[in-house]
N, C-alpha and C. Protein backbone atom coordinates (compact mmCIF):
# COMPACT_ATOMS: atom_id res chain seq x y z
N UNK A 1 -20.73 0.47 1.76
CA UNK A 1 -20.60 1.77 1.17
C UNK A 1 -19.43 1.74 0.19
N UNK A 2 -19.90 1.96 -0.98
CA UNK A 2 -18.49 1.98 -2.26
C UNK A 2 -18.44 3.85 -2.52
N UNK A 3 -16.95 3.93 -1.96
CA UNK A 3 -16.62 5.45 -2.94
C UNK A 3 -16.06 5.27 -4.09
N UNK A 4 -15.91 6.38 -4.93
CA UNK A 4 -15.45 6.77 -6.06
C UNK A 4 -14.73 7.89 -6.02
N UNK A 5 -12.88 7.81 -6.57
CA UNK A 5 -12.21 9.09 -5.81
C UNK A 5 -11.35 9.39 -7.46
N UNK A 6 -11.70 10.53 -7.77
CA UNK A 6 -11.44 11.32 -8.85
C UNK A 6 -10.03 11.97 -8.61
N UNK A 7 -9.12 11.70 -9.31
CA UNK A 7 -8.10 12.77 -9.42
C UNK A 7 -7.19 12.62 -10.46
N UNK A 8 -6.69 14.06 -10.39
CA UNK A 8 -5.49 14.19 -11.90
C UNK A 8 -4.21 12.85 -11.92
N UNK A 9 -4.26 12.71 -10.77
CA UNK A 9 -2.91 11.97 -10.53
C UNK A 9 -3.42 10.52 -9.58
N UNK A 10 -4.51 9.48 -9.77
CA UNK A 10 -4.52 8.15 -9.22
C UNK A 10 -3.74 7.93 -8.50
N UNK A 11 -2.41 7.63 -9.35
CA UNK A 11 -1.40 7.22 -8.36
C UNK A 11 -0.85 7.06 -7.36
N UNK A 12 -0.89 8.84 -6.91
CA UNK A 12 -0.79 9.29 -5.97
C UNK A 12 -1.72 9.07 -5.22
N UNK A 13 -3.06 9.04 -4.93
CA UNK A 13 -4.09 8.70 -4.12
C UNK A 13 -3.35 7.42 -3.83
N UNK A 14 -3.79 6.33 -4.77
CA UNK A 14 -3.28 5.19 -4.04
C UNK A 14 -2.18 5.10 -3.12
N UNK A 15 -0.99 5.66 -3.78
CA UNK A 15 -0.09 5.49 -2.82
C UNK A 15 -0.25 6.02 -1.69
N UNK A 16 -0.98 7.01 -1.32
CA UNK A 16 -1.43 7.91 0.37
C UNK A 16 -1.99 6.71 0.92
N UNK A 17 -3.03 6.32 -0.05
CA UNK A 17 -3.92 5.27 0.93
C UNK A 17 -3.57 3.66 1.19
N UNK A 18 -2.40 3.55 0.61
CA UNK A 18 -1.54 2.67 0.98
C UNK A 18 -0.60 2.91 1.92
N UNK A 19 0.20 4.21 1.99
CA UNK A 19 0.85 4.55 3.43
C UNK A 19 0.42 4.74 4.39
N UNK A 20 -1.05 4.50 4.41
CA UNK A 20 -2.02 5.48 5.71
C UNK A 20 -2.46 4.02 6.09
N UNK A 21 -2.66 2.99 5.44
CA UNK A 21 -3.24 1.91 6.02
C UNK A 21 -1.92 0.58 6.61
N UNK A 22 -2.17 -0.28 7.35
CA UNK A 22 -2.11 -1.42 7.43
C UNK A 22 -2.83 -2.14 6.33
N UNK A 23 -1.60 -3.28 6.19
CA UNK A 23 -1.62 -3.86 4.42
C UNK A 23 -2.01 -5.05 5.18
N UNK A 24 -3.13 -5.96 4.64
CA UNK A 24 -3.41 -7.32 4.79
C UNK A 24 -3.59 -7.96 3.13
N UNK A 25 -2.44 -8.87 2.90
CA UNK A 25 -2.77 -9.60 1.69
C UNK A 25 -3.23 -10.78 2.02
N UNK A 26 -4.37 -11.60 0.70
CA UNK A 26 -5.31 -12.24 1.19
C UNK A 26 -5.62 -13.26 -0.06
N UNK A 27 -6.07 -14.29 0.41
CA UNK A 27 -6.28 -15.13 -1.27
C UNK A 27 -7.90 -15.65 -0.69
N UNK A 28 -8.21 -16.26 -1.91
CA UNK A 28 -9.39 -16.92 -1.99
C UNK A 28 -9.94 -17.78 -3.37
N UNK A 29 -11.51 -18.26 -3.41
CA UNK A 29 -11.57 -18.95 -4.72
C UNK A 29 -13.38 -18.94 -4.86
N UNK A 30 -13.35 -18.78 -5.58
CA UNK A 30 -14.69 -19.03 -6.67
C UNK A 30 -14.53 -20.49 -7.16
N UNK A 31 -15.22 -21.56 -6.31
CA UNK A 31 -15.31 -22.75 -6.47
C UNK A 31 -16.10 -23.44 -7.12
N UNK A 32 -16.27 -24.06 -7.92
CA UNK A 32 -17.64 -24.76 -8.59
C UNK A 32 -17.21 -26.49 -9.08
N UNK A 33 -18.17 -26.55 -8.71
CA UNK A 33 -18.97 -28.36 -8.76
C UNK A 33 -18.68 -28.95 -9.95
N UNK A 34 -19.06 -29.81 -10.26
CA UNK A 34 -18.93 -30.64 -11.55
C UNK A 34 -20.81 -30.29 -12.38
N UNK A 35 -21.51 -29.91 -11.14
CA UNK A 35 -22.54 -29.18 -11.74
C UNK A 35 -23.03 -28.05 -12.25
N UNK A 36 -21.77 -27.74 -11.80
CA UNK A 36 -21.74 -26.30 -12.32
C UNK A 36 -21.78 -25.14 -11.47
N UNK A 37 -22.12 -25.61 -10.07
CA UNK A 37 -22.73 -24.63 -9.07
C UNK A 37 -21.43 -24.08 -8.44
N UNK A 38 -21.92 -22.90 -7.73
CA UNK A 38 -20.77 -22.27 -7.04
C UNK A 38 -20.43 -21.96 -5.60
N UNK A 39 -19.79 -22.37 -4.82
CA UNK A 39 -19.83 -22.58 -3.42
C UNK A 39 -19.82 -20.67 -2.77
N UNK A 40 -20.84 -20.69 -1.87
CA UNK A 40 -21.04 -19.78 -1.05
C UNK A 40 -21.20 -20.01 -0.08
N UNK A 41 -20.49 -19.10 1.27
CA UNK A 41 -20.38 -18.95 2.35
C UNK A 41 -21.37 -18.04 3.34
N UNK A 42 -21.62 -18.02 4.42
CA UNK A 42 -22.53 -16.47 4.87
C UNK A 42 -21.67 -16.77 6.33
N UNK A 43 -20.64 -15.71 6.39
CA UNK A 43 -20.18 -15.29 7.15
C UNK A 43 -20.29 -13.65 7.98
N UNK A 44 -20.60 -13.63 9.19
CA UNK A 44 -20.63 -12.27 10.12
C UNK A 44 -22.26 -11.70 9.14
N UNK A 45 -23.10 -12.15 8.68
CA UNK A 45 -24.24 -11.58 8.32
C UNK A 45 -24.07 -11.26 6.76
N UNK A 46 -23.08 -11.89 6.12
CA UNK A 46 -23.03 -11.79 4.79
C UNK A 46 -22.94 -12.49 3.97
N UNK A 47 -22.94 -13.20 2.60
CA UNK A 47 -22.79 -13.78 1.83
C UNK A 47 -21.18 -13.74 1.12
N UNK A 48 -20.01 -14.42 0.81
CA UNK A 48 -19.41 -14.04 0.97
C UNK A 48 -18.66 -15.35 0.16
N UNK A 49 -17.56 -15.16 -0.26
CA UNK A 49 -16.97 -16.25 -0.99
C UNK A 49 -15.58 -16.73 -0.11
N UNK A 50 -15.14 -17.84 0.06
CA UNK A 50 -14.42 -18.77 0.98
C UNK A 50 -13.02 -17.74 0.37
N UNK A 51 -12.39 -17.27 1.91
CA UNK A 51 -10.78 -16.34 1.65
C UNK A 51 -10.33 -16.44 2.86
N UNK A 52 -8.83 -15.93 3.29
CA UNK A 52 -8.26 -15.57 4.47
C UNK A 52 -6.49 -15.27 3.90
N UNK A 53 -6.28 -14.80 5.15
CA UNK A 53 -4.48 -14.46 4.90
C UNK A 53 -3.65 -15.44 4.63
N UNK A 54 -2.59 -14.43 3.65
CA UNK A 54 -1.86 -15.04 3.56
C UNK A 54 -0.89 -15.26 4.59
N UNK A 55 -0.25 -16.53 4.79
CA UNK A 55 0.38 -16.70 5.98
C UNK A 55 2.26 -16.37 5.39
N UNK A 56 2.86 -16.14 6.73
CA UNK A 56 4.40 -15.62 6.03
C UNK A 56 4.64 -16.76 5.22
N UNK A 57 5.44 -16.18 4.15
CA UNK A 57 6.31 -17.39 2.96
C UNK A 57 5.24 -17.95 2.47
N UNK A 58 3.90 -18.24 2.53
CA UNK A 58 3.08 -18.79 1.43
C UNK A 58 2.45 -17.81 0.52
N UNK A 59 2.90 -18.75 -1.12
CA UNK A 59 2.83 -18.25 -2.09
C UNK A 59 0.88 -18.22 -2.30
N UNK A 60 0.55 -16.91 -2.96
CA UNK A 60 -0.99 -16.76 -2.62
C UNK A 60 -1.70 -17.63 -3.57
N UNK A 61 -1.40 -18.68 -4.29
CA UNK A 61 -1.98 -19.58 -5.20
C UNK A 61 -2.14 -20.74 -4.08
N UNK A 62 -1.16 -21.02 -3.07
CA UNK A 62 -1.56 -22.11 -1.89
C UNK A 62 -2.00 -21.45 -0.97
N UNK A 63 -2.13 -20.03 -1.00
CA UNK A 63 -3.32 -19.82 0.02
C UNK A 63 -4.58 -19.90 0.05
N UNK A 64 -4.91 -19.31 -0.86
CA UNK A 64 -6.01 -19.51 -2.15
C UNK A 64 -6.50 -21.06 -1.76
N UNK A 65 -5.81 -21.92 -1.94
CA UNK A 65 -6.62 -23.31 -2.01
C UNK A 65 -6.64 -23.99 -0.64
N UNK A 66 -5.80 -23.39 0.61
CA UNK A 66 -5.80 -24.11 2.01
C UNK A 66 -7.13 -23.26 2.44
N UNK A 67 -7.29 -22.03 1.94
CA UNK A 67 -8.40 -21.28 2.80
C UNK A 67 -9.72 -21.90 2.45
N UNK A 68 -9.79 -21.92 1.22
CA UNK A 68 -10.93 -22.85 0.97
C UNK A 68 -11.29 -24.01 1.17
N UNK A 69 -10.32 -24.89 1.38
CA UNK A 69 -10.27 -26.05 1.82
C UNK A 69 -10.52 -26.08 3.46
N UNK A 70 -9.79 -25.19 4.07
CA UNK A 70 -10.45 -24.94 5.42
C UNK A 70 -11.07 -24.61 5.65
N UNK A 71 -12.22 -23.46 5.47
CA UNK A 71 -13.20 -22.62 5.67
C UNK A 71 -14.48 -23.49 5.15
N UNK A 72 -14.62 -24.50 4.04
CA UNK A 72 -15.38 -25.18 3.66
C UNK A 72 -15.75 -26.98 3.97
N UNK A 73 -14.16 -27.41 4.48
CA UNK A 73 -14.02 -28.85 4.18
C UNK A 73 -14.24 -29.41 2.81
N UNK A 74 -13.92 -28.67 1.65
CA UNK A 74 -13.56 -29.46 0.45
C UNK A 74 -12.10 -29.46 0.50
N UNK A 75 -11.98 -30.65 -0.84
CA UNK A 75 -10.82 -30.91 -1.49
C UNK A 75 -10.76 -30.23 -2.97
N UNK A 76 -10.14 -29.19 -3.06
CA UNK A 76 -9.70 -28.48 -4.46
C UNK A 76 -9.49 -29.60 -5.07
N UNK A 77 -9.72 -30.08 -6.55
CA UNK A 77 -8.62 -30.92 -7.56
C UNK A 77 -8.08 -30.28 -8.46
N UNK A 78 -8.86 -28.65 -8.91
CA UNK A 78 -7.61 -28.06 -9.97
C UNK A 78 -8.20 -26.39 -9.38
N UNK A 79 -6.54 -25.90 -9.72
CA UNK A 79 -7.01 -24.17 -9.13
C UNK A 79 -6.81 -23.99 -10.79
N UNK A 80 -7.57 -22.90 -11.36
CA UNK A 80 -6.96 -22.55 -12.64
C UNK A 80 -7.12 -21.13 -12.26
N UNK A 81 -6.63 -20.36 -13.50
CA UNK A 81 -6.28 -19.07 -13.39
C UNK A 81 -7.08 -17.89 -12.09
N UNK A 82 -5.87 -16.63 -11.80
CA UNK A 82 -6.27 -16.14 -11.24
C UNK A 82 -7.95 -15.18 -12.17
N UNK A 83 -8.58 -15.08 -11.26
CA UNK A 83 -9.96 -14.16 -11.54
C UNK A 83 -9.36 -12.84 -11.97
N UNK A 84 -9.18 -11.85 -10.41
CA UNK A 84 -8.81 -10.83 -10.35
C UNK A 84 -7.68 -10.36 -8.91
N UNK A 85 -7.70 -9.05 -8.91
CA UNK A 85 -7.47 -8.74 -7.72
C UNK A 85 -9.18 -7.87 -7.25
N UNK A 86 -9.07 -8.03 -5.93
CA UNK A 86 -9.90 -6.81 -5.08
C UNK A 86 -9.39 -6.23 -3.83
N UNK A 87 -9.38 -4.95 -3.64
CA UNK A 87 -9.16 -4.11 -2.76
C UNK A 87 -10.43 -3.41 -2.08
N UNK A 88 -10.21 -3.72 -0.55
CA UNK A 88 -11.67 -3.36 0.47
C UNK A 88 -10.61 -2.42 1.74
N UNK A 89 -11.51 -1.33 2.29
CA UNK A 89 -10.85 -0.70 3.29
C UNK A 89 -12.16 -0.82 4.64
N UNK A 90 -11.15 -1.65 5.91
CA UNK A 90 -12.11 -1.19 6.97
C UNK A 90 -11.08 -0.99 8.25
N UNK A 91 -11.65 -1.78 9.44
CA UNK A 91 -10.84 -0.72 10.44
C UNK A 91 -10.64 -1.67 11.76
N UNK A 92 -9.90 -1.77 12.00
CA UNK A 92 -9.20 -3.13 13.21
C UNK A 92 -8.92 -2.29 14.32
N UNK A 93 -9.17 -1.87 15.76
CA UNK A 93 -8.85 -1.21 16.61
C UNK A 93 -8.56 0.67 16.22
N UNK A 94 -9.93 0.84 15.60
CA UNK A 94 -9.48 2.21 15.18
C UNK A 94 -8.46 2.84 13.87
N UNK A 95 -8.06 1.44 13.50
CA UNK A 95 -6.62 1.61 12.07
C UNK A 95 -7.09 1.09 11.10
N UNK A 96 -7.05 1.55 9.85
CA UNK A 96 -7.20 1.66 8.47
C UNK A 96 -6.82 0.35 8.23
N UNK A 97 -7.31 -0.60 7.71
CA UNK A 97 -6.72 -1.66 6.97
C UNK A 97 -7.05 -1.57 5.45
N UNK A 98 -6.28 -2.10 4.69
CA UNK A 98 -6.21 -2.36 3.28
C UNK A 98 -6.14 -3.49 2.83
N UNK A 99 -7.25 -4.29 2.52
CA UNK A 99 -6.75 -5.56 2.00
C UNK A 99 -7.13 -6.01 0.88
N UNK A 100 -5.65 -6.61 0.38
CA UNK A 100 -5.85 -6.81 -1.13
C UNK A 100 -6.12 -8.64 -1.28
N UNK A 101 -7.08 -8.68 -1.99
CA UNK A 101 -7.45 -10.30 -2.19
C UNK A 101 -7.18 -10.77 -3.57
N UNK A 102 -6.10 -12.00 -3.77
CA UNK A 102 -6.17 -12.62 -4.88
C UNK A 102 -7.18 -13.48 -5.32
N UNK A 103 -8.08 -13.66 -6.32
CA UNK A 103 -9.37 -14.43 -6.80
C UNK A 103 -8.78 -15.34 -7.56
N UNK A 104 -8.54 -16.71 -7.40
CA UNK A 104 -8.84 -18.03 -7.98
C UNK A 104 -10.37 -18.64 -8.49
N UNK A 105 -10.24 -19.06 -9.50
CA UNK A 105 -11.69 -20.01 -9.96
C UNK A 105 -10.60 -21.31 -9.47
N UNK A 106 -11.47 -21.99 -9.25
CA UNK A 106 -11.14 -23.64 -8.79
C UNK A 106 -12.31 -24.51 -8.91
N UNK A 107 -11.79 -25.38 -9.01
CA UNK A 107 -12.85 -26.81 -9.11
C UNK A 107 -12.44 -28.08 -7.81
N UNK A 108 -14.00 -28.25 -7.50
CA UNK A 108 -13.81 -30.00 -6.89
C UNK A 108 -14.03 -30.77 -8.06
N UNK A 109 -14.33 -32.03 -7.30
CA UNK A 109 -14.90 -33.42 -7.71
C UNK A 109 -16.13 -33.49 -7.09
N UNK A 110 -17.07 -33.71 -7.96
CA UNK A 110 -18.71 -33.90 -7.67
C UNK A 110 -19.18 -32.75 -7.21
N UNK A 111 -19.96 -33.21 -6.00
CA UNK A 111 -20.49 -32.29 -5.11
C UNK A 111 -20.54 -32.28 -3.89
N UNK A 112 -19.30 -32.08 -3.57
CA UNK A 112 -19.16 -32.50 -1.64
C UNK A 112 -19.64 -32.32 -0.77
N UNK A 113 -19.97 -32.63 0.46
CA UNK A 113 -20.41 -31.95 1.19
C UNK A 113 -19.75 -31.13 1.86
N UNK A 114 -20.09 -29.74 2.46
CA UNK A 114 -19.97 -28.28 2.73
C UNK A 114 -19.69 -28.70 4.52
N UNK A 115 -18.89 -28.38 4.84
CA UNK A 115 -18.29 -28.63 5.95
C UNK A 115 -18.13 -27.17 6.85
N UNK A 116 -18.60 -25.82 7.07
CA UNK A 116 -18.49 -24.21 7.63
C UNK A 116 -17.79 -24.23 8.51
N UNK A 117 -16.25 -24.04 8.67
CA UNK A 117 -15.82 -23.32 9.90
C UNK A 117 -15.98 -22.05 10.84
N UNK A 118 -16.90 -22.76 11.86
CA UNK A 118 -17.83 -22.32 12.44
C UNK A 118 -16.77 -21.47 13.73
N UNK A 119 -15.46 -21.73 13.30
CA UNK A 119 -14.66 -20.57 14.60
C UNK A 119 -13.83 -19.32 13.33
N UNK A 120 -14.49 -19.22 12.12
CA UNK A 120 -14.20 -18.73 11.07
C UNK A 120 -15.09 -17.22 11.18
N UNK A 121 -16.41 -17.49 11.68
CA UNK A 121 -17.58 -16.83 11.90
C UNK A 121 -18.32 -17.50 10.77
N UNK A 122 -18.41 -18.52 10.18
CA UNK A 122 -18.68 -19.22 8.81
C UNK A 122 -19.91 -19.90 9.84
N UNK A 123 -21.23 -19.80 9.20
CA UNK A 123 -22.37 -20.15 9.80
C UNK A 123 -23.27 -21.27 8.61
N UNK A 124 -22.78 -21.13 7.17
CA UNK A 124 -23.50 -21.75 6.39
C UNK A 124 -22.53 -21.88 5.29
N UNK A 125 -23.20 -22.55 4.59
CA UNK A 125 -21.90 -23.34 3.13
C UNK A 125 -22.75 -23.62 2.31
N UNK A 126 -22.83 -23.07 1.16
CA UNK A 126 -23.89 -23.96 0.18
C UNK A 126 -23.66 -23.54 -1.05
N UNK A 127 -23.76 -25.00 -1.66
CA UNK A 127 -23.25 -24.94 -3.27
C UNK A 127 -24.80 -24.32 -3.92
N UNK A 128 -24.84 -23.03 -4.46
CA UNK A 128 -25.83 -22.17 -5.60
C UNK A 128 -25.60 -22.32 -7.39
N UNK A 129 -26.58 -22.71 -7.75
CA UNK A 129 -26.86 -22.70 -9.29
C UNK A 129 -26.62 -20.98 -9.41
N UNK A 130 -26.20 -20.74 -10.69
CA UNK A 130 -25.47 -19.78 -11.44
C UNK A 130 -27.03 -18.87 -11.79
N UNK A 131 -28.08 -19.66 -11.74
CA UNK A 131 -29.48 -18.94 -11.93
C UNK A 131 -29.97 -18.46 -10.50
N UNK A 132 -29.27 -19.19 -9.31
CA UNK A 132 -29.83 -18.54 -7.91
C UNK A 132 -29.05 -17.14 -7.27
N UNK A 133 -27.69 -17.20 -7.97
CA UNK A 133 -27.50 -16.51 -7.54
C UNK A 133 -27.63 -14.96 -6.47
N UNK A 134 -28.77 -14.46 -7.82
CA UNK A 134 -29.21 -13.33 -7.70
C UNK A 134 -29.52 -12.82 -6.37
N UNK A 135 -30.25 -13.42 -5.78
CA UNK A 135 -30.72 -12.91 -4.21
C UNK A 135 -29.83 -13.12 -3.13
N UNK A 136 -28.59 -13.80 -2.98
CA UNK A 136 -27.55 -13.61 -1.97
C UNK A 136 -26.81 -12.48 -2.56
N UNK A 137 -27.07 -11.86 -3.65
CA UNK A 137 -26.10 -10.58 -3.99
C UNK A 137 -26.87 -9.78 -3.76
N UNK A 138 -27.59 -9.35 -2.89
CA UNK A 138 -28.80 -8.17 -2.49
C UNK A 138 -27.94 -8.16 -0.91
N UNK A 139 -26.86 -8.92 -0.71
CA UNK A 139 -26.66 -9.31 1.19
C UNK A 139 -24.75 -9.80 1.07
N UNK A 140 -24.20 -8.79 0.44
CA UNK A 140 -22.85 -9.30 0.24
C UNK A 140 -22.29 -8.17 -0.40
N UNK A 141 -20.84 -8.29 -0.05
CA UNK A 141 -19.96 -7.24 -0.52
C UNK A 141 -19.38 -6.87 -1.88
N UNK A 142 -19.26 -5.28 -2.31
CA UNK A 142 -18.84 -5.33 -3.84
C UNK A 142 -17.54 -5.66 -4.42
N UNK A 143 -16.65 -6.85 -3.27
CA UNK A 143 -15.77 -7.35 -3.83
C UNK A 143 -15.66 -8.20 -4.84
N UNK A 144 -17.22 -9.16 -3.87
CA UNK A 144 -17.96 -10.27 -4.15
C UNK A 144 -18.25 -9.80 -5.25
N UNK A 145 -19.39 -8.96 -5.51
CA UNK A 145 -19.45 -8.16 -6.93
C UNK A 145 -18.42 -8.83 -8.22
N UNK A 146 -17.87 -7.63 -7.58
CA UNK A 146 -16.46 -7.39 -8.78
C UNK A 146 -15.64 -9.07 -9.33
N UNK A 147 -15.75 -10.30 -8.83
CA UNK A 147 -15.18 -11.17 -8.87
C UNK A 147 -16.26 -11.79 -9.77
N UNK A 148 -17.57 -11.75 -9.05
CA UNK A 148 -18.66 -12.39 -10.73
C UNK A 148 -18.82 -11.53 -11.75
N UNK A 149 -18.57 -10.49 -12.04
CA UNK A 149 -18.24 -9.55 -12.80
C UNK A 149 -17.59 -9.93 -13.59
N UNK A 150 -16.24 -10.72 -13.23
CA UNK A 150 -15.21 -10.94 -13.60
C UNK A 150 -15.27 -12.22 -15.24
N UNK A 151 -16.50 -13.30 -14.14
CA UNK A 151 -16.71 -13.95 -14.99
C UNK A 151 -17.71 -14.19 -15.38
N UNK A 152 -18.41 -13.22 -15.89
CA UNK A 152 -19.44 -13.02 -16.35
C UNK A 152 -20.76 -13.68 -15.71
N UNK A 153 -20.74 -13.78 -14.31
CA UNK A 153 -22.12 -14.17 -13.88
C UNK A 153 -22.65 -12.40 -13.12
């Protein structure tokens, strides 16, 4: 479910809904092959791109590349620029969470094999052509969205 919240003053919204929540910051990456393809995940019943927390004192450009590297079993060889940010709200024991995710594009070498950390809730791993996309985005979140958005897929 995506809202849309209108007001004279943004700001202020945000800032309420930043004091009202628990803050989780978060990195991740939009990975692709030497073929071009782009690594996807289907985690908890969704389609979903390789992320997790940031841990204390790590800077979110090495989080960004350990999460993926863990959650997938690849080896990053170059992170390049950040994508975007995205912001998602859900709910941990009844409490508001807010979490903001940094988006990396990154690259391997070749085409590795997809390794799912399966105590992640990570059930599948698979590198998709930029033309398949389409039908795992009928089953995934509009963070996910907003990040191919980003770059024009």
């Amino acid at each position: 479910m995506t809202y849309l919240l209108i007001d004279k003053r943004p700001d202020a919204v945000v800032k309420a809904i930043k004091a009202a929540c628990v803050r989780i910051k978060a990195a991740g990456g939009l990975v692709q092959n030497e073929c071009g393809e782009y690594l996807f995940i289907f985690r908890n019943g969704k389609w979903d791109l390789p992320k997790g927390k940031v841990e204390k004192g790590e800077k979110m450009k090495k989080a960004a590349v350990r999460e993926v590297e863990e959650e997938c079993g690849v080896q990053v060889m170059q992170r390049e620029q950040r994508i975007c940010k995205t912001y998602h709200i859900y709910e941990i024991n009844n409490k508001p969470v807010l979490k903001r995710t940094n988006w990396y594009a990154m690259r391997v070498k070749g085409v590795p094999e997809l390794i799912p950390q399966r105590e992640e809730g990570i059930t599948q791993a698979l590198w998709v052509a930029p033309s398949k996309i389409a039908p795992l985005l009928e089953n995934t979140y509009p963070s996910i969205l907003q990040v191919l958005q980003q770059i024009g897929e």
